[in-house]
N, C-alpha and C. Protein backbone atom coordinates (compact mmCIF):
# COMPACT_ATOMS: atom_id res chain seq x y z
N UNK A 1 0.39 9.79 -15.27
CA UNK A 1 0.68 8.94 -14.15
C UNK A 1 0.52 9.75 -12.86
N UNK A 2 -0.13 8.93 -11.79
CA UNK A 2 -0.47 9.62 -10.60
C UNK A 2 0.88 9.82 -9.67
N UNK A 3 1.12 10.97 -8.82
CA UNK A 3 2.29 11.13 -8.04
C UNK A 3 2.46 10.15 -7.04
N UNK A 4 1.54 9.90 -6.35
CA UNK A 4 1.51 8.66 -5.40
C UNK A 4 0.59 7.56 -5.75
N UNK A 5 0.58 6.04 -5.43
CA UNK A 5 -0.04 5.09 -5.00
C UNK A 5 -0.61 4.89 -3.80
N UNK A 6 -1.59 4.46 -3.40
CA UNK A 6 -1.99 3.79 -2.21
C UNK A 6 -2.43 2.54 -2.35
N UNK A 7 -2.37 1.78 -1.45
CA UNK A 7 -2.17 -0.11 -1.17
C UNK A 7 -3.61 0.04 0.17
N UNK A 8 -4.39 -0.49 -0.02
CA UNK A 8 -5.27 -0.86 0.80
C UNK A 8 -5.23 -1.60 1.57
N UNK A 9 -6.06 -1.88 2.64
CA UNK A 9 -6.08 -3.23 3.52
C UNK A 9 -7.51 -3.44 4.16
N UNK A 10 -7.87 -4.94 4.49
CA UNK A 10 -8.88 -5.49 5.03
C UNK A 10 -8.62 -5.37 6.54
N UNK A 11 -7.30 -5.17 6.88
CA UNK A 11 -6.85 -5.29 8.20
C UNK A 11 -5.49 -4.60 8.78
N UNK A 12 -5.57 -4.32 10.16
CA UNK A 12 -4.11 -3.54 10.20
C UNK A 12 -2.74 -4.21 10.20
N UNK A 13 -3.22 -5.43 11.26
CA UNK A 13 -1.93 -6.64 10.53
C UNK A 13 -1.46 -6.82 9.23
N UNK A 14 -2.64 -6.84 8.26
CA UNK A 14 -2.11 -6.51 7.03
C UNK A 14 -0.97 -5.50 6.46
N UNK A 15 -1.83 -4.51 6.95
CA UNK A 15 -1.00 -2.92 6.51
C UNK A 15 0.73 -2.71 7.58
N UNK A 16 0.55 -3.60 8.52
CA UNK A 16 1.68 -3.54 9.31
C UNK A 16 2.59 -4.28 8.55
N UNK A 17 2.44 -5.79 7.88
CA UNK A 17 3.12 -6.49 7.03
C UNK A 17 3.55 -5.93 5.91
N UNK A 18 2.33 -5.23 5.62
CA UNK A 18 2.92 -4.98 4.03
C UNK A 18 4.06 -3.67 4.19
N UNK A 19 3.73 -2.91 5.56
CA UNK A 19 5.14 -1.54 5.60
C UNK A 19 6.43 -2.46 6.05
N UNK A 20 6.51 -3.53 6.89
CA UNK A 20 7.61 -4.05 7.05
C UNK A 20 8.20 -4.72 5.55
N UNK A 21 7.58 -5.46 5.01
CA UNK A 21 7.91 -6.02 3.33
C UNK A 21 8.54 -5.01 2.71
N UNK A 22 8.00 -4.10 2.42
CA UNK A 22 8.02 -2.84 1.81
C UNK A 22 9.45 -1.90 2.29
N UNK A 23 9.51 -1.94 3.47
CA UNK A 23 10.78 -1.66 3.79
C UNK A 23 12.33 -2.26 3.11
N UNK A 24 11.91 -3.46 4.03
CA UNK A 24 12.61 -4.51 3.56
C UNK A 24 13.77 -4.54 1.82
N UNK A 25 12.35 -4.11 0.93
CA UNK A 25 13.15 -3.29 -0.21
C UNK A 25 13.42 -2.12 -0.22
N UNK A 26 13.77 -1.44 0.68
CA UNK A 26 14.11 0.03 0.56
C UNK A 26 13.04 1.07 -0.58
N UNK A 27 11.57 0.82 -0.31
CA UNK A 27 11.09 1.85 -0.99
C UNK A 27 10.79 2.77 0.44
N UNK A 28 10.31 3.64 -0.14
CA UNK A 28 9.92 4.87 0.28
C UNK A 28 8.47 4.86 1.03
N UNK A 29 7.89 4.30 1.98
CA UNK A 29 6.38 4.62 1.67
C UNK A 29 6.17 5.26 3.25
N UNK A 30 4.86 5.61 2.95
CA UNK A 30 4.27 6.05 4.37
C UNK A 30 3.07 5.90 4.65
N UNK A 31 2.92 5.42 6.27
CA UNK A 31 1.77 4.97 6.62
C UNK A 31 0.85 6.39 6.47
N UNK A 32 -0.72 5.97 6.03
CA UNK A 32 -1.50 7.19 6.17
C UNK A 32 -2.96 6.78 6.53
N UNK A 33 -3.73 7.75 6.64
CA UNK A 33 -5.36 7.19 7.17
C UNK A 33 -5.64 6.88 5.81
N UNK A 34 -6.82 6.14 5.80
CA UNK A 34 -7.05 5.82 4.04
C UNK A 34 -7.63 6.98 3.90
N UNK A 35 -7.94 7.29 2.77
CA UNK A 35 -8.26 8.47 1.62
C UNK A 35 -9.65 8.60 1.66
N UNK A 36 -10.36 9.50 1.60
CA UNK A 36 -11.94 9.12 2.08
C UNK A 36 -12.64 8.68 0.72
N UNK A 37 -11.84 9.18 -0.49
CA UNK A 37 -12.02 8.66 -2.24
C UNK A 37 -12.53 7.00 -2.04
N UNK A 38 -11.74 6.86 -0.97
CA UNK A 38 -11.52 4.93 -1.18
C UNK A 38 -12.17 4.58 0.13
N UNK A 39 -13.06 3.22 0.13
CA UNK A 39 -13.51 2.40 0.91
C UNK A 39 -12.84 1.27 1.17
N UNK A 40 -12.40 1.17 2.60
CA UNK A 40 -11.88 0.10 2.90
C UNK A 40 -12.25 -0.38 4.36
N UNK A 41 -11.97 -1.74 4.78
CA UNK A 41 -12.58 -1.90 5.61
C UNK A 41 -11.06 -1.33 6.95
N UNK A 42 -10.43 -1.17 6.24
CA UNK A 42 -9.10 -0.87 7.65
C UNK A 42 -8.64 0.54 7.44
N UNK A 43 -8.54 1.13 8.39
CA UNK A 43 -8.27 2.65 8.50
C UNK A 43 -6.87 3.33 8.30
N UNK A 44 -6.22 2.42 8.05
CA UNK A 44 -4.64 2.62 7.39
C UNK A 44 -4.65 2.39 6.05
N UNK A 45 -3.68 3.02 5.36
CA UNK A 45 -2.87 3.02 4.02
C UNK A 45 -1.36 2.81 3.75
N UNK A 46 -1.23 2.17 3.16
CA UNK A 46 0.11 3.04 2.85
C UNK A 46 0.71 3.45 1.28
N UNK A 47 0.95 5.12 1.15
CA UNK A 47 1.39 5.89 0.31
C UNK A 47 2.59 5.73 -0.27
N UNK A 48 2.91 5.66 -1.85
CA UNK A 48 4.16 5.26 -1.77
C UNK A 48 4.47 5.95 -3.56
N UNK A 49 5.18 6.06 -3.79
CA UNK A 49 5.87 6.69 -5.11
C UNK A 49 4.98 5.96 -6.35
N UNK A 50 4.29 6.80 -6.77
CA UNK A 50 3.54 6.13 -8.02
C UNK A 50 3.97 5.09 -9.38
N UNK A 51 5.09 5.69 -9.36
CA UNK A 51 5.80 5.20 -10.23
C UNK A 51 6.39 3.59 -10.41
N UNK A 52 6.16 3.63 -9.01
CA UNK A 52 6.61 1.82 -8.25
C UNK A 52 5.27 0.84 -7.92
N UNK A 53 4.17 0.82 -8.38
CA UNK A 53 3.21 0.27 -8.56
C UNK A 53 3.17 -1.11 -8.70
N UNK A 54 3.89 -1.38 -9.62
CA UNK A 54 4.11 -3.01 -10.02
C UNK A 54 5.03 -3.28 -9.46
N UNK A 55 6.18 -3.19 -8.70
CA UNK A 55 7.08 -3.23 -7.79
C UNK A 55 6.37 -3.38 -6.39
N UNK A 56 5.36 -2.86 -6.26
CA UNK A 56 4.70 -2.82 -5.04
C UNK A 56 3.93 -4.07 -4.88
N UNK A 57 3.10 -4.10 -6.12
CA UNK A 57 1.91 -5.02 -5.64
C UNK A 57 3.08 -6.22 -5.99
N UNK A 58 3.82 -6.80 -6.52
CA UNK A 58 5.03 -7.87 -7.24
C UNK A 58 5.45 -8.08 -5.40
N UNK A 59 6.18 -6.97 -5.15
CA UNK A 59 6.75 -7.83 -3.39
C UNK A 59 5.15 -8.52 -2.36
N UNK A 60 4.26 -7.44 -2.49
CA UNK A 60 3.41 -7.70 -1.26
C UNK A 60 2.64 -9.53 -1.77
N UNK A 61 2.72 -9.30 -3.18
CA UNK A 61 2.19 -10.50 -3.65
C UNK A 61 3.04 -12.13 -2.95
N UNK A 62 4.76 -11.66 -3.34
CA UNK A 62 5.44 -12.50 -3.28
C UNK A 62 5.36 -12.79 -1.76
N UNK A 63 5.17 -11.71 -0.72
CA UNK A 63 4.90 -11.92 0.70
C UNK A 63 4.09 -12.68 1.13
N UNK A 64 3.00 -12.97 0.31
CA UNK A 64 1.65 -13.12 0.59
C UNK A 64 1.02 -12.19 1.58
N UNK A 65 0.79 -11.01 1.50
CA UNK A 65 0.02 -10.04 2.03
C UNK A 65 -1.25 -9.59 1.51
N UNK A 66 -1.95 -9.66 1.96
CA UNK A 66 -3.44 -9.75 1.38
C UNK A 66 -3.84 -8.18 1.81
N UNK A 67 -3.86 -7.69 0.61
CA UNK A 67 -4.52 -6.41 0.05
C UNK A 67 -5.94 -6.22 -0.37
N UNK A 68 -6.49 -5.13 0.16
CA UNK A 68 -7.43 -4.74 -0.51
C UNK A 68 -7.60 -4.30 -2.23
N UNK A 69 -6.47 -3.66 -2.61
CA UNK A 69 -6.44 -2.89 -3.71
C UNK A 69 -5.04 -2.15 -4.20
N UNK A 70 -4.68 -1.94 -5.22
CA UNK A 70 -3.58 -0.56 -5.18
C UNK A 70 -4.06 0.46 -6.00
N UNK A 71 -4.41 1.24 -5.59
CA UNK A 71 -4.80 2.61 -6.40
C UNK A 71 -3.94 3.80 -6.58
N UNK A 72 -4.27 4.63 -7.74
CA UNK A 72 -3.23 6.10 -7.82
C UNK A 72 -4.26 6.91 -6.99
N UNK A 73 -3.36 8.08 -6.69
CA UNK A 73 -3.70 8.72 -5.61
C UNK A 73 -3.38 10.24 -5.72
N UNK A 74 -4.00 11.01 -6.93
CA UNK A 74 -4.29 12.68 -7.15
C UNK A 74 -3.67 13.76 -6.10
């Protein structure tokens, strides 16, 4: 299992929603530039405890926050 996750985005409104959501449940995450591994069309990420993956994409889903992707992150 990878140490961190990253959550993609098409947009920064996106990535702004999904760190407020994300808060909201008291995880842990942090905004970052995306990873150059990964193509996306928005220049933010956000990094967050690998282990919480399905916890992650489960809230942003229930938000309706529209993601690019969630990937592990080496």
């Amino acid at each position: 299992m990878s140490k961190y996750g990253v959550v993609l985005f098409h947009t920064t409104s996106s990535a702004m929603r999904a760190e407020k959501t994300l808060k909201q449940h008291s995880l842990e995450i942090k905004m970052i530039p995306t990873p150059r591994q990964f193509s996306s069309d928005c220049g933010i990420a956000l990094r967050f405890d690998g282990r919480l993956a399905g916890s992650v994409g489960e809230f942003l889903e229930e938000a309706r926050v529209e993601i690019a992707g969630i990937h592990p992150l080496d």
